[in-house]
C-alpha atoms as a PDB file:
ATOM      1  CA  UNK A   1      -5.316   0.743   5.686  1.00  0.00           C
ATOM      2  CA  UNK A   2      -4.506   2.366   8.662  1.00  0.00           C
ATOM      3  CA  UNK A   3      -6.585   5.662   8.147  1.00  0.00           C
ATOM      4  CA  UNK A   4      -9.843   3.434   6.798  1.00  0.00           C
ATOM      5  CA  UNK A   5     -10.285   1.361   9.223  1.00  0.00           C
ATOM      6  CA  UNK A   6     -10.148   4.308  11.867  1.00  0.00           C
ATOM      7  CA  UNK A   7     -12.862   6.467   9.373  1.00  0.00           C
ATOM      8  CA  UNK A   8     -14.907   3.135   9.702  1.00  0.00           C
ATOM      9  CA  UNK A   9     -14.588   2.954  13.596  1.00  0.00           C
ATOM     10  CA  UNK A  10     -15.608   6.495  13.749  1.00  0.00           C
ATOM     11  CA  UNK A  11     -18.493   6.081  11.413  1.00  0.00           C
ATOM     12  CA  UNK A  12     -19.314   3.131  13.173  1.00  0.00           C
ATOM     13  CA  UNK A  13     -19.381   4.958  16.610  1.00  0.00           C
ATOM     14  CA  UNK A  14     -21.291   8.328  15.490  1.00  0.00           C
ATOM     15  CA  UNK A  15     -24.134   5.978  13.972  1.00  0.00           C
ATOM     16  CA  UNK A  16     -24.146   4.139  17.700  1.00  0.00           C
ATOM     17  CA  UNK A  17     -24.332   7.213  19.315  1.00  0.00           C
ATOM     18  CA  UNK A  18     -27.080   8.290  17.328  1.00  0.00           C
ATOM     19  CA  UNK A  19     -29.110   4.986  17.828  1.00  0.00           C
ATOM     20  CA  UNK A  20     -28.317   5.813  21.733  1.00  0.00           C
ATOM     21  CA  UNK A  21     -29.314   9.354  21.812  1.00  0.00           C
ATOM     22  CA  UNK A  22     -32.719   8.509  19.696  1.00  0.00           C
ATOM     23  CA  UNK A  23     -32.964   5.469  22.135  1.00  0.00           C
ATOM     24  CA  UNK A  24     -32.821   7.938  24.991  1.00  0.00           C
ATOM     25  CA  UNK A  25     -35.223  10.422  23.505  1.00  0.00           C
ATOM     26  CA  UNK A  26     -37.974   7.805  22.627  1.00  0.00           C
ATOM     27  CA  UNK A  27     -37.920   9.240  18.648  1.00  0.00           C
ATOM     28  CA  UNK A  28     -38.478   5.627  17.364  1.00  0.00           C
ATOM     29  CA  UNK A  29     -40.601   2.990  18.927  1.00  0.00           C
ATOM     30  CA  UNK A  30     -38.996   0.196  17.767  1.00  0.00           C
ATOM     31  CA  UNK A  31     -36.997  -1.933  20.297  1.00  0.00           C
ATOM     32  CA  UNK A  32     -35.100  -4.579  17.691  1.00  0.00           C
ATOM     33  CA  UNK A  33     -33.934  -1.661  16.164  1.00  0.00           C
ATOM     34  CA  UNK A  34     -31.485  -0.373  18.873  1.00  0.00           C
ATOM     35  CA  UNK A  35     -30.236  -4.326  19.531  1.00  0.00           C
ATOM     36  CA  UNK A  36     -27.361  -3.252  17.769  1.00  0.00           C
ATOM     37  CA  UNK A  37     -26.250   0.177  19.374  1.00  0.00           C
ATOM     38  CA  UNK A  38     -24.026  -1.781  21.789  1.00  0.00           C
ATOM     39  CA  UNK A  39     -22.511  -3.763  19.340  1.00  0.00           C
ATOM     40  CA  UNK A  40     -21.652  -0.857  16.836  1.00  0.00           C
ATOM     41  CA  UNK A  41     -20.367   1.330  19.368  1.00  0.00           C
ATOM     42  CA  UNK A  42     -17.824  -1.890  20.339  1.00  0.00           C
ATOM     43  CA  UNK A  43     -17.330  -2.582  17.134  1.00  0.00           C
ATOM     44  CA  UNK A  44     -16.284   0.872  16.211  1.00  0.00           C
ATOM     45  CA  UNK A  45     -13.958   1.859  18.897  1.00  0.00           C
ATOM     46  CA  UNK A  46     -12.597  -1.978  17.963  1.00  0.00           C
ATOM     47  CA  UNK A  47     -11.713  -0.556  14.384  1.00  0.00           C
ATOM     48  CA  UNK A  48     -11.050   2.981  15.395  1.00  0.00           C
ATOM     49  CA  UNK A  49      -8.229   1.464  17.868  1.00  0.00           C
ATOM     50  CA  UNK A  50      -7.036  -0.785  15.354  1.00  0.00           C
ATOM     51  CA  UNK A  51      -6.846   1.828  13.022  1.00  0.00           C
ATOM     52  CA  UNK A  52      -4.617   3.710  15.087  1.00  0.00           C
ATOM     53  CA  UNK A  53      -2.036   0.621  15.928  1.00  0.00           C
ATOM     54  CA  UNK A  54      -1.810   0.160  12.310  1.00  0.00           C
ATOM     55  CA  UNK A  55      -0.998   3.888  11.606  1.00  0.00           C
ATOM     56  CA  UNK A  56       1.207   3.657  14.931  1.00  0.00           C
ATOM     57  CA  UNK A  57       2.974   0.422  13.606  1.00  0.00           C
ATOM     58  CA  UNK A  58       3.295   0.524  10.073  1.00  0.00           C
ATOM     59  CA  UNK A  59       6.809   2.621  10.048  1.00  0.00           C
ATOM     60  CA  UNK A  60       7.934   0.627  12.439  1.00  0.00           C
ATOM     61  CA  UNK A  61       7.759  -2.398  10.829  1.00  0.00           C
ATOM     62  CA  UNK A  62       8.948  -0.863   7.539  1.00  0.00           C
ATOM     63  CA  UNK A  63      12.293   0.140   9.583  1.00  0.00           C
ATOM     64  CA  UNK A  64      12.707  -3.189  11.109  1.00  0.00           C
ATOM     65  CA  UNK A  65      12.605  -4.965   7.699  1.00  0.00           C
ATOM     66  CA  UNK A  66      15.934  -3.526   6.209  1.00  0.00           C
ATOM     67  CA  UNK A  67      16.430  -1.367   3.550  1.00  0.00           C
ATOM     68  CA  UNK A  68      15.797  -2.639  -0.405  1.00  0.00           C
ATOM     69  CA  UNK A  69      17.651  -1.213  -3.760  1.00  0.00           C
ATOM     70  CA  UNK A  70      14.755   1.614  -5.272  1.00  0.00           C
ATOM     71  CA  UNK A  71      15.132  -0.192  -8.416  1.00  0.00           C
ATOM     72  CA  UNK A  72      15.085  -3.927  -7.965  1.00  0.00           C
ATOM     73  CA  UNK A  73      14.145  -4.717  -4.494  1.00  0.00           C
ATOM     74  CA  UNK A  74      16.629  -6.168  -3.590  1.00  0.00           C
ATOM     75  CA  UNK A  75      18.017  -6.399   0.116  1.00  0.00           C
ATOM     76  CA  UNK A  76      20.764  -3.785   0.636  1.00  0.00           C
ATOM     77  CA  UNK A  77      22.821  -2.222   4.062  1.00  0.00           C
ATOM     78  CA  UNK A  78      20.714  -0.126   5.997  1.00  0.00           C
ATOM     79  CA  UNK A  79      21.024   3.446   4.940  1.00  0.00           C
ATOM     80  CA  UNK A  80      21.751   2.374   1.318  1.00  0.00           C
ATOM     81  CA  UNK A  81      19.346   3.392  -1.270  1.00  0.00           C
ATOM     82  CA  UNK A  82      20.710   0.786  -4.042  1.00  0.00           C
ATOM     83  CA  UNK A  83      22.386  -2.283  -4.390  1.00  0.00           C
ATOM     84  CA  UNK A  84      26.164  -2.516  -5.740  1.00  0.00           C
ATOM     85  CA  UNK A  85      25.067  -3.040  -9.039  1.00  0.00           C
ATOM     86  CA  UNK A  86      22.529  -0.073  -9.280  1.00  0.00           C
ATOM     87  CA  UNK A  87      24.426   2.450  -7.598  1.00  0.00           C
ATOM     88  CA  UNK A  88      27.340   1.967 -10.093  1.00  0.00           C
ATOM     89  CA  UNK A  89      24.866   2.693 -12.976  1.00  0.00           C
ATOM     90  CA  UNK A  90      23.233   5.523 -11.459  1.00  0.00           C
ATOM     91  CA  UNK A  91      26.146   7.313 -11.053  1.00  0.00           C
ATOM     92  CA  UNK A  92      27.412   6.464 -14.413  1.00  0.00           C
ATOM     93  CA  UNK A  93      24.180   7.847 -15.350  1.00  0.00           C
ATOM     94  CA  UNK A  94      24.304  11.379 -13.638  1.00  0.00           C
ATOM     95  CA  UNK A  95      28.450  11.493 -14.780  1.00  0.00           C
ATOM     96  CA  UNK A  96      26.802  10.832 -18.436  1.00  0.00           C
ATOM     97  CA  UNK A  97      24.816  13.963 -17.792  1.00  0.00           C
ATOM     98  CA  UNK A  98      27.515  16.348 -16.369  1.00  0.00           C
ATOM     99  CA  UNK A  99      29.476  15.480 -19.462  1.00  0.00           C
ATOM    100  CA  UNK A 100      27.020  16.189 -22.102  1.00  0.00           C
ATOM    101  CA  UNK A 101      25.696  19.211 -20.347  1.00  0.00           C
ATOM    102  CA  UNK A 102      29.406  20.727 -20.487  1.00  0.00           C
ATOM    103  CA  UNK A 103      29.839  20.029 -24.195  1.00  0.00           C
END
């Protein structure tokens, strides 16, 4: 989310500096038509900068929220990968695998 919204505020921004630089140059005659440079340059460093915060944020709040189990989501001790439950079977699992790769 964090990525689009900053590759809309850049869009956003390049098409208001274009309306400024043909405003500047007198290449279009039309004076309704760059009514919305100001606007779409604001708007674009709006959505460029909120871009950014999400980008910023986004790991943050992932860290803050506490770990979950890889298989069934469910809330384990930070640094855990899976709950009680899931850890026994996975290991079960990879010991099933040692053993029949011996045989």
């Amino acid at each position: 989310m964090g990525s689009t919204l900053r590759l809309l505020g850049l869009i956003a921004m390049a098409a208001g500096a274009w309306l400024l630089i043909a405003e500047e140059a007198s290449l279009m005659q039309s004076d309704e038509f760059f009514q919305f440079t100001g606007p779409l340059l604001i708007g674009g460093a709006v959505a460029f900068v909120g871009g950014l915060l999400l980008t910023v944020l986004s790991p943050v709040a992932r860290t803050m929220s506490g770990s979950r189990c890889a298989r069934c989501s469910a809330a384990v001790p930070r640094g855990q990968t899976y709950c009680a439950d899931h850890l026994r079977a996975t290991v079960q699992e990879y010991q099933d695998r040692l053993h029949s790769q011996r045989r």
